[in-house]
C-alpha atoms as a PDB file:
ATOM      1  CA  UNK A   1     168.952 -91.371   2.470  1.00  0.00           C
ATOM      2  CA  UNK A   2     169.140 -89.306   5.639  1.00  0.00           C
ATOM      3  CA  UNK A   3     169.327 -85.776   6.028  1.00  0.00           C
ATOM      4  CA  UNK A   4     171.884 -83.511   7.766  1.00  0.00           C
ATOM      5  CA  UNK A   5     171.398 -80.758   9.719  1.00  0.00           C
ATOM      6  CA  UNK A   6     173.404 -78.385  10.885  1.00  0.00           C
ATOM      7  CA  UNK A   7     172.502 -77.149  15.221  1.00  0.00           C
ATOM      8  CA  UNK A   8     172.653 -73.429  15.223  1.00  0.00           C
ATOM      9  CA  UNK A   9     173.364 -72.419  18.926  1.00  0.00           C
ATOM     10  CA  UNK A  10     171.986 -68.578  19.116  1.00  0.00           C
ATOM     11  CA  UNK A  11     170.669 -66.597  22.591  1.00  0.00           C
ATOM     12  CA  UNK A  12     167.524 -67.056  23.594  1.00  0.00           C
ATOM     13  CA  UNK A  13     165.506 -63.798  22.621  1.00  0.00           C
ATOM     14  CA  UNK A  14     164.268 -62.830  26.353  1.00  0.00           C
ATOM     15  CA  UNK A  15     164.129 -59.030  26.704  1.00  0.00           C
ATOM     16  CA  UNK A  16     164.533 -57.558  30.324  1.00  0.00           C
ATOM     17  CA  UNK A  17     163.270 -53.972  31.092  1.00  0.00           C
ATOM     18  CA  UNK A  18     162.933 -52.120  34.529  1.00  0.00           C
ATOM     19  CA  UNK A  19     160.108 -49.905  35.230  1.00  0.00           C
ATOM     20  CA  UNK A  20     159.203 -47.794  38.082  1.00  0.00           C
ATOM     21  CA  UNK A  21     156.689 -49.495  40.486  1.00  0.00           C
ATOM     22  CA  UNK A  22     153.322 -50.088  37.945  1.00  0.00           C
ATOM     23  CA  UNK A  23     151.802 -51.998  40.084  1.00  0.00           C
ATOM     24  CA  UNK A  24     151.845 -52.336  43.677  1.00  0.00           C
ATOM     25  CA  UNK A  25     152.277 -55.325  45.855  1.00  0.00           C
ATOM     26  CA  UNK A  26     149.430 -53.701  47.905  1.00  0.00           C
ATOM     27  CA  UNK A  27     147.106 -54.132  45.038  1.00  0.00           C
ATOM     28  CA  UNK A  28     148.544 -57.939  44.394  1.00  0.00           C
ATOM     29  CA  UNK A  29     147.353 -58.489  48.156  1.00  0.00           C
ATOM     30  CA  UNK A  30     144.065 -56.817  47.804  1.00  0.00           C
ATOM     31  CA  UNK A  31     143.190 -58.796  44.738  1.00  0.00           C
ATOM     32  CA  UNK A  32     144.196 -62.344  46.554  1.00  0.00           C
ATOM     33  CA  UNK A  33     142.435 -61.350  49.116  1.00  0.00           C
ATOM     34  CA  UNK A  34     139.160 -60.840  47.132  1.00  0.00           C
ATOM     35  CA  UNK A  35     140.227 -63.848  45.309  1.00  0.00           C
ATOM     36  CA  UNK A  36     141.747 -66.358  47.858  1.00  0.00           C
ATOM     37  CA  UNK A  37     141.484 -69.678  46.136  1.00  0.00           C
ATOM     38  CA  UNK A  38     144.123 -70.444  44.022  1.00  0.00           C
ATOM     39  CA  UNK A  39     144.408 -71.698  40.934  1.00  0.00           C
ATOM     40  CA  UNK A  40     145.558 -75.457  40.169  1.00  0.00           C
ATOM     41  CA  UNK A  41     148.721 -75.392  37.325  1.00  0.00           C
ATOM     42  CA  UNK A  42     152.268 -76.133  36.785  1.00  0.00           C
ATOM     43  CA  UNK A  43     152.596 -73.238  39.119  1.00  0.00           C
ATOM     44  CA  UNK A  44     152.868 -74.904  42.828  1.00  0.00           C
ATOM     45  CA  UNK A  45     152.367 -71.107  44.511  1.00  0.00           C
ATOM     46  CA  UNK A  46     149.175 -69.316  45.477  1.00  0.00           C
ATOM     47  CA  UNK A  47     148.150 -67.632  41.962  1.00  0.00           C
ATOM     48  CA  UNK A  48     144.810 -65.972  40.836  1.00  0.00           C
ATOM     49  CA  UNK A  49     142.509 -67.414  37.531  1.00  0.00           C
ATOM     50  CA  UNK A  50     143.898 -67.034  33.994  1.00  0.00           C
ATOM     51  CA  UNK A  51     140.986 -64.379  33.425  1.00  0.00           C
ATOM     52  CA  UNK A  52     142.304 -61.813  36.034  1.00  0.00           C
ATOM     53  CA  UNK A  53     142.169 -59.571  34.028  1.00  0.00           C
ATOM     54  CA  UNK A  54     139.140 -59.793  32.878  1.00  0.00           C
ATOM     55  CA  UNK A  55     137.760 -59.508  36.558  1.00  0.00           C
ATOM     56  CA  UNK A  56     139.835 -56.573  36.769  1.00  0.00           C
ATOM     57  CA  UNK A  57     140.952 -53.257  35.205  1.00  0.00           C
ATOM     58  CA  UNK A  58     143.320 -52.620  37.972  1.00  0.00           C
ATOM     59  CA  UNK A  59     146.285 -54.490  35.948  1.00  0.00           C
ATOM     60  CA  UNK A  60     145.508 -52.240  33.103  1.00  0.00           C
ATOM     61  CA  UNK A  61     148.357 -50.106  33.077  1.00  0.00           C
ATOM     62  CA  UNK A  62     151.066 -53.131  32.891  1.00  0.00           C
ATOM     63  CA  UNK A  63     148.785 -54.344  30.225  1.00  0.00           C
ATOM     64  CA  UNK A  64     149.239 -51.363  28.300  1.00  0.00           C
ATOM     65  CA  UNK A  65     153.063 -51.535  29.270  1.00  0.00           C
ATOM     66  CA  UNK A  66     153.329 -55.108  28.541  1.00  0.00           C
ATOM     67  CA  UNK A  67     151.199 -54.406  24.669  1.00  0.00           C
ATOM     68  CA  UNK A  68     153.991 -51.352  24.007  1.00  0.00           C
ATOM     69  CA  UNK A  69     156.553 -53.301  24.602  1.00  0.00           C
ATOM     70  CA  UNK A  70     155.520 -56.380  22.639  1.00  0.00           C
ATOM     71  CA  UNK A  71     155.042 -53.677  19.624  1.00  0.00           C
ATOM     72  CA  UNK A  72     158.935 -52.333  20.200  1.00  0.00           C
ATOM     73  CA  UNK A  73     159.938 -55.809  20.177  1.00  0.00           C
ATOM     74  CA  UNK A  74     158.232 -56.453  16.922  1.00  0.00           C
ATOM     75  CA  UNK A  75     159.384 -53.246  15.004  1.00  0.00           C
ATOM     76  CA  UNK A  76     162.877 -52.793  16.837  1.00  0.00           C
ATOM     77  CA  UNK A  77     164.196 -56.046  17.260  1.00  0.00           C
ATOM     78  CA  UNK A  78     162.463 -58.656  14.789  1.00  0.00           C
ATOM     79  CA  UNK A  79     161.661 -55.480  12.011  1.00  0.00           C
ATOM     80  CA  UNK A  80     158.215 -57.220  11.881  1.00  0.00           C
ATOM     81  CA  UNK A  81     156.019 -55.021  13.003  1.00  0.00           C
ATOM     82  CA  UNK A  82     152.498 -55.673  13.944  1.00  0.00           C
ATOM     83  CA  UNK A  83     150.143 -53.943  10.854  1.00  0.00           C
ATOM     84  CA  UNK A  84     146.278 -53.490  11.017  1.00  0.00           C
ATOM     85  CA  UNK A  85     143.921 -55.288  11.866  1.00  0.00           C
ATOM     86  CA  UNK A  86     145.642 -57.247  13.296  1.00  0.00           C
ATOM     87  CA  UNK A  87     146.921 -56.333  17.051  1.00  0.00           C
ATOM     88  CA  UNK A  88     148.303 -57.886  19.950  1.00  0.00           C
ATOM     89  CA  UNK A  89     146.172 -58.610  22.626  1.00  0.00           C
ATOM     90  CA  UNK A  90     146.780 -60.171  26.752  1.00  0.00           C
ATOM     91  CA  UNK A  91     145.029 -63.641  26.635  1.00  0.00           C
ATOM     92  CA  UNK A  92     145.926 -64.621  30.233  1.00  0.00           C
ATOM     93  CA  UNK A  93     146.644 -62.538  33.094  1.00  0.00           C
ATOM     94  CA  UNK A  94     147.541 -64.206  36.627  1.00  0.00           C
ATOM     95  CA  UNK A  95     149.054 -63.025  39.747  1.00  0.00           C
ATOM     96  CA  UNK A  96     151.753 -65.227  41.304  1.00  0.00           C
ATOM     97  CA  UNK A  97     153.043 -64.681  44.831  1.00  0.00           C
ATOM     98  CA  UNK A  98     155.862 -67.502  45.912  1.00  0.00           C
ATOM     99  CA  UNK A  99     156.426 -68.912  49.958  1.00  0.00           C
ATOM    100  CA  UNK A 100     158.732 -70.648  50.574  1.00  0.00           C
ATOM    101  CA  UNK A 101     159.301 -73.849  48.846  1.00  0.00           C
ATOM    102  CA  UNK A 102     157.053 -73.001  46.394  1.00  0.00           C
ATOM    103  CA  UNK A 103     158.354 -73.614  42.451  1.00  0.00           C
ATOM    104  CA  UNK A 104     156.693 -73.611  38.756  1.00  0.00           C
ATOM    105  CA  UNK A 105     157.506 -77.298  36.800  1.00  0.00           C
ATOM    106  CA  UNK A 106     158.922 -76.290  33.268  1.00  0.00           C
ATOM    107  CA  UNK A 107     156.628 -75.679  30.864  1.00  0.00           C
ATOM    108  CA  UNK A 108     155.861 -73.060  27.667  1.00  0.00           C
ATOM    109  CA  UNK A 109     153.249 -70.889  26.554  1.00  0.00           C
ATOM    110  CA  UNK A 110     152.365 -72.343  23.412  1.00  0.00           C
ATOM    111  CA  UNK A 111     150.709 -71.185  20.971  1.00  0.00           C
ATOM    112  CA  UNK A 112     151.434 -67.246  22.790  1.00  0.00           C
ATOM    113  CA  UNK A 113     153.294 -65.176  20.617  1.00  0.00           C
ATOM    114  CA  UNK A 114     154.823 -63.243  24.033  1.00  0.00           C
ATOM    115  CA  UNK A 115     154.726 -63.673  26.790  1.00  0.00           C
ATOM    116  CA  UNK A 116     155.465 -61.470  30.207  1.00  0.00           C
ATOM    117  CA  UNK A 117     156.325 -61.411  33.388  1.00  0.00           C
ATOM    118  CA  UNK A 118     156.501 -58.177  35.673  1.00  0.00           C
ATOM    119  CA  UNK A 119     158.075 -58.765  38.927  1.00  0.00           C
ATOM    120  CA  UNK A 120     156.482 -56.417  42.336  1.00  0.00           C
ATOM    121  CA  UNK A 121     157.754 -57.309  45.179  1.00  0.00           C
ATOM    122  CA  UNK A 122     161.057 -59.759  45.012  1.00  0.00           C
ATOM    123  CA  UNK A 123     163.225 -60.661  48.008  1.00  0.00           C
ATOM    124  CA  UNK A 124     166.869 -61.459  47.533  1.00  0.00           C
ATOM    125  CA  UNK A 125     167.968 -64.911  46.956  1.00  0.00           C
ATOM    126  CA  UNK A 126     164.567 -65.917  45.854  1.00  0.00           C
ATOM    127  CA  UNK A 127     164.580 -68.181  43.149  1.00  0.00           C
ATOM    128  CA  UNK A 128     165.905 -67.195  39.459  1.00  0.00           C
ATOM    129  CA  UNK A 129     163.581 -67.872  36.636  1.00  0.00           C
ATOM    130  CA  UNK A 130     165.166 -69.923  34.292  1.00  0.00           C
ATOM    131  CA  UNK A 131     164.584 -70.323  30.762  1.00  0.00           C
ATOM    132  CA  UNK A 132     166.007 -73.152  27.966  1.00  0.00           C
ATOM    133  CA  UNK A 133     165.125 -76.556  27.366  1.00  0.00           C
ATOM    134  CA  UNK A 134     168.232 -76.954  29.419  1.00  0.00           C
ATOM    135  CA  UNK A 135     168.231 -74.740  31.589  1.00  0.00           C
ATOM    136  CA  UNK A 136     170.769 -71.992  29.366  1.00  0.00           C
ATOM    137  CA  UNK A 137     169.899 -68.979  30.946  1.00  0.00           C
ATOM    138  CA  UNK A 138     168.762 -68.248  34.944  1.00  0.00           C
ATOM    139  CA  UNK A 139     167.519 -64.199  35.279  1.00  0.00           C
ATOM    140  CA  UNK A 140     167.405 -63.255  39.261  1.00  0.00           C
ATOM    141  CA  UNK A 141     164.278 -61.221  39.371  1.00  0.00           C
ATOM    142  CA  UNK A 142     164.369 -57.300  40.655  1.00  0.00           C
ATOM    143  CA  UNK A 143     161.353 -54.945  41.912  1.00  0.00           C
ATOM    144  CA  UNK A 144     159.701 -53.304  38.633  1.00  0.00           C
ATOM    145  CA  UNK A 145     162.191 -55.741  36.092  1.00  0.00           C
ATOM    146  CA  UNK A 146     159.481 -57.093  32.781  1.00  0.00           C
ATOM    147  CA  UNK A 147     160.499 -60.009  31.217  1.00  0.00           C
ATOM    148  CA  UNK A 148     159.179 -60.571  28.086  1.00  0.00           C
ATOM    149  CA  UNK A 149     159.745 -64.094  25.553  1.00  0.00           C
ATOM    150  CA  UNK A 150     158.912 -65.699  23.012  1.00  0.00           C
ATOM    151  CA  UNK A 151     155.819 -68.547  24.239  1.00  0.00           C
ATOM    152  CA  UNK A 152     157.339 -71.070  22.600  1.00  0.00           C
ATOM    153  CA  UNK A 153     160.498 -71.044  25.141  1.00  0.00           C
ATOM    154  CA  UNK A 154     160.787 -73.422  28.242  1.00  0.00           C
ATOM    155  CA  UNK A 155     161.268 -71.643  31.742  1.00  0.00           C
ATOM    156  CA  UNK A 156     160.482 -72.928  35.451  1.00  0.00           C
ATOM    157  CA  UNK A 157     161.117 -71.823  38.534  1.00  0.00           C
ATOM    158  CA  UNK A 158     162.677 -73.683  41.437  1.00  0.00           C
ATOM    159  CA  UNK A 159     161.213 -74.074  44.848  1.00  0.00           C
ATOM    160  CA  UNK A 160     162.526 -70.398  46.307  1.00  0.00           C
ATOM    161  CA  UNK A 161     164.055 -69.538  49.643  1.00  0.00           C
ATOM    162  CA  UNK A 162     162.019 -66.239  50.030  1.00  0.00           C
ATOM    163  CA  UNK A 163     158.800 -64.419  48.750  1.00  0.00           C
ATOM    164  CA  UNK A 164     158.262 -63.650  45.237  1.00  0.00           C
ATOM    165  CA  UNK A 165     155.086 -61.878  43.712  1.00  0.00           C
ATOM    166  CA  UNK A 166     155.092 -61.059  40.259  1.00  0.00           C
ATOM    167  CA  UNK A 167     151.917 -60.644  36.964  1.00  0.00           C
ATOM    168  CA  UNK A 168     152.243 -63.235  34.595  1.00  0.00           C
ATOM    169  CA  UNK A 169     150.319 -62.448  30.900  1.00  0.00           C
ATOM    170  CA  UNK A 170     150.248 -64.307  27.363  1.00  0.00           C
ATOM    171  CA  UNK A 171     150.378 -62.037  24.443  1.00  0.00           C
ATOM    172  CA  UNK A 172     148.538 -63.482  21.540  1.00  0.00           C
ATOM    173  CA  UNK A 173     147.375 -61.491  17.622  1.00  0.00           C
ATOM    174  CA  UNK A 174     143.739 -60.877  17.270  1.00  0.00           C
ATOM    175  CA  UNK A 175     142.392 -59.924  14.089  1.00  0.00           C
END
């Protein structure tokens, strides 16, 4: 005997902030600079190692941003919040910065609890980032927006018509 199941369609929890300029695109150039080989991924764009920030404490201040905000979407939105010892904690940081034509294939951040993406320097019309397993819900990126999801969801980018460069991070719990 089978079982039925009934398809809940809900939104898909992705939480959009704006925020002055934390970090610069300046600093993004400076770091590829120091770091010009890129990284081999899903993401088909110049971007830096997984461990930036680790090389780093120049992305510190998003990370603290990003951490916040993780902890206001835990207590405000999910009433969950986050109790000692445990913590959340940026697993991977990497810059990203988009030519033309370049894209990200879908994919998820699995097994991230959050995870983030800030955007610096965005030109209009360059590609949405769109999240779903298919494709619900496209978000144009803006200068200083922070997108933050749940790791589990789906999201790609198409190959984009002008420059993007944004900070991606994974958000994990440490003990």
């Amino acid at each position: 005997m089978g079982y039925m199941t009934d398809h809940v369609t809900i939104s898909l929890p992705i939480f959009k902030y704006s925020f002055p300029q934390v970090i610069t695109k300046k600093t993004c150039k400076q770091y590829r600079k120091s770091f010009p080989q890129s990284n081999l991924s899903n993401v088909h764009a110049w971007h830096s190692d997984y461990l930036t920030h680790e090389k780093t404490d120049v992305f510190a201040p998003l990370i603290k941003l990003t951490i916040d905000t993780c902890n206001s979407i835990s207590d405000d939105v999910f009433k969950s919040p986050i109790r000692l010892p445990y913590h959340y904690s940026v697993d991977n940081l990497w810059v990203a910065m988009y030519e033309h034509n370049d894209y990200t294939m879908k994919h998820d951040h699995f097994p991230s609890v959050f995870s983030a993406c800030y955007y610096v320097d965005v030109k209009d019309n360059c590609s949405p980032i769109i999240f779903g397993e298919n494709d619900e819900l496209s978000i144009q990126p803006e200068n200083g927006m922070l997108l933050v999801w749940l790791g589990i969801i789906p999201h790609k980018v198409m190959p984009t018509k002008k420059k993007r460069t944004c900070i991606c991070m994974n958000v994990i719990v440490r003990r």
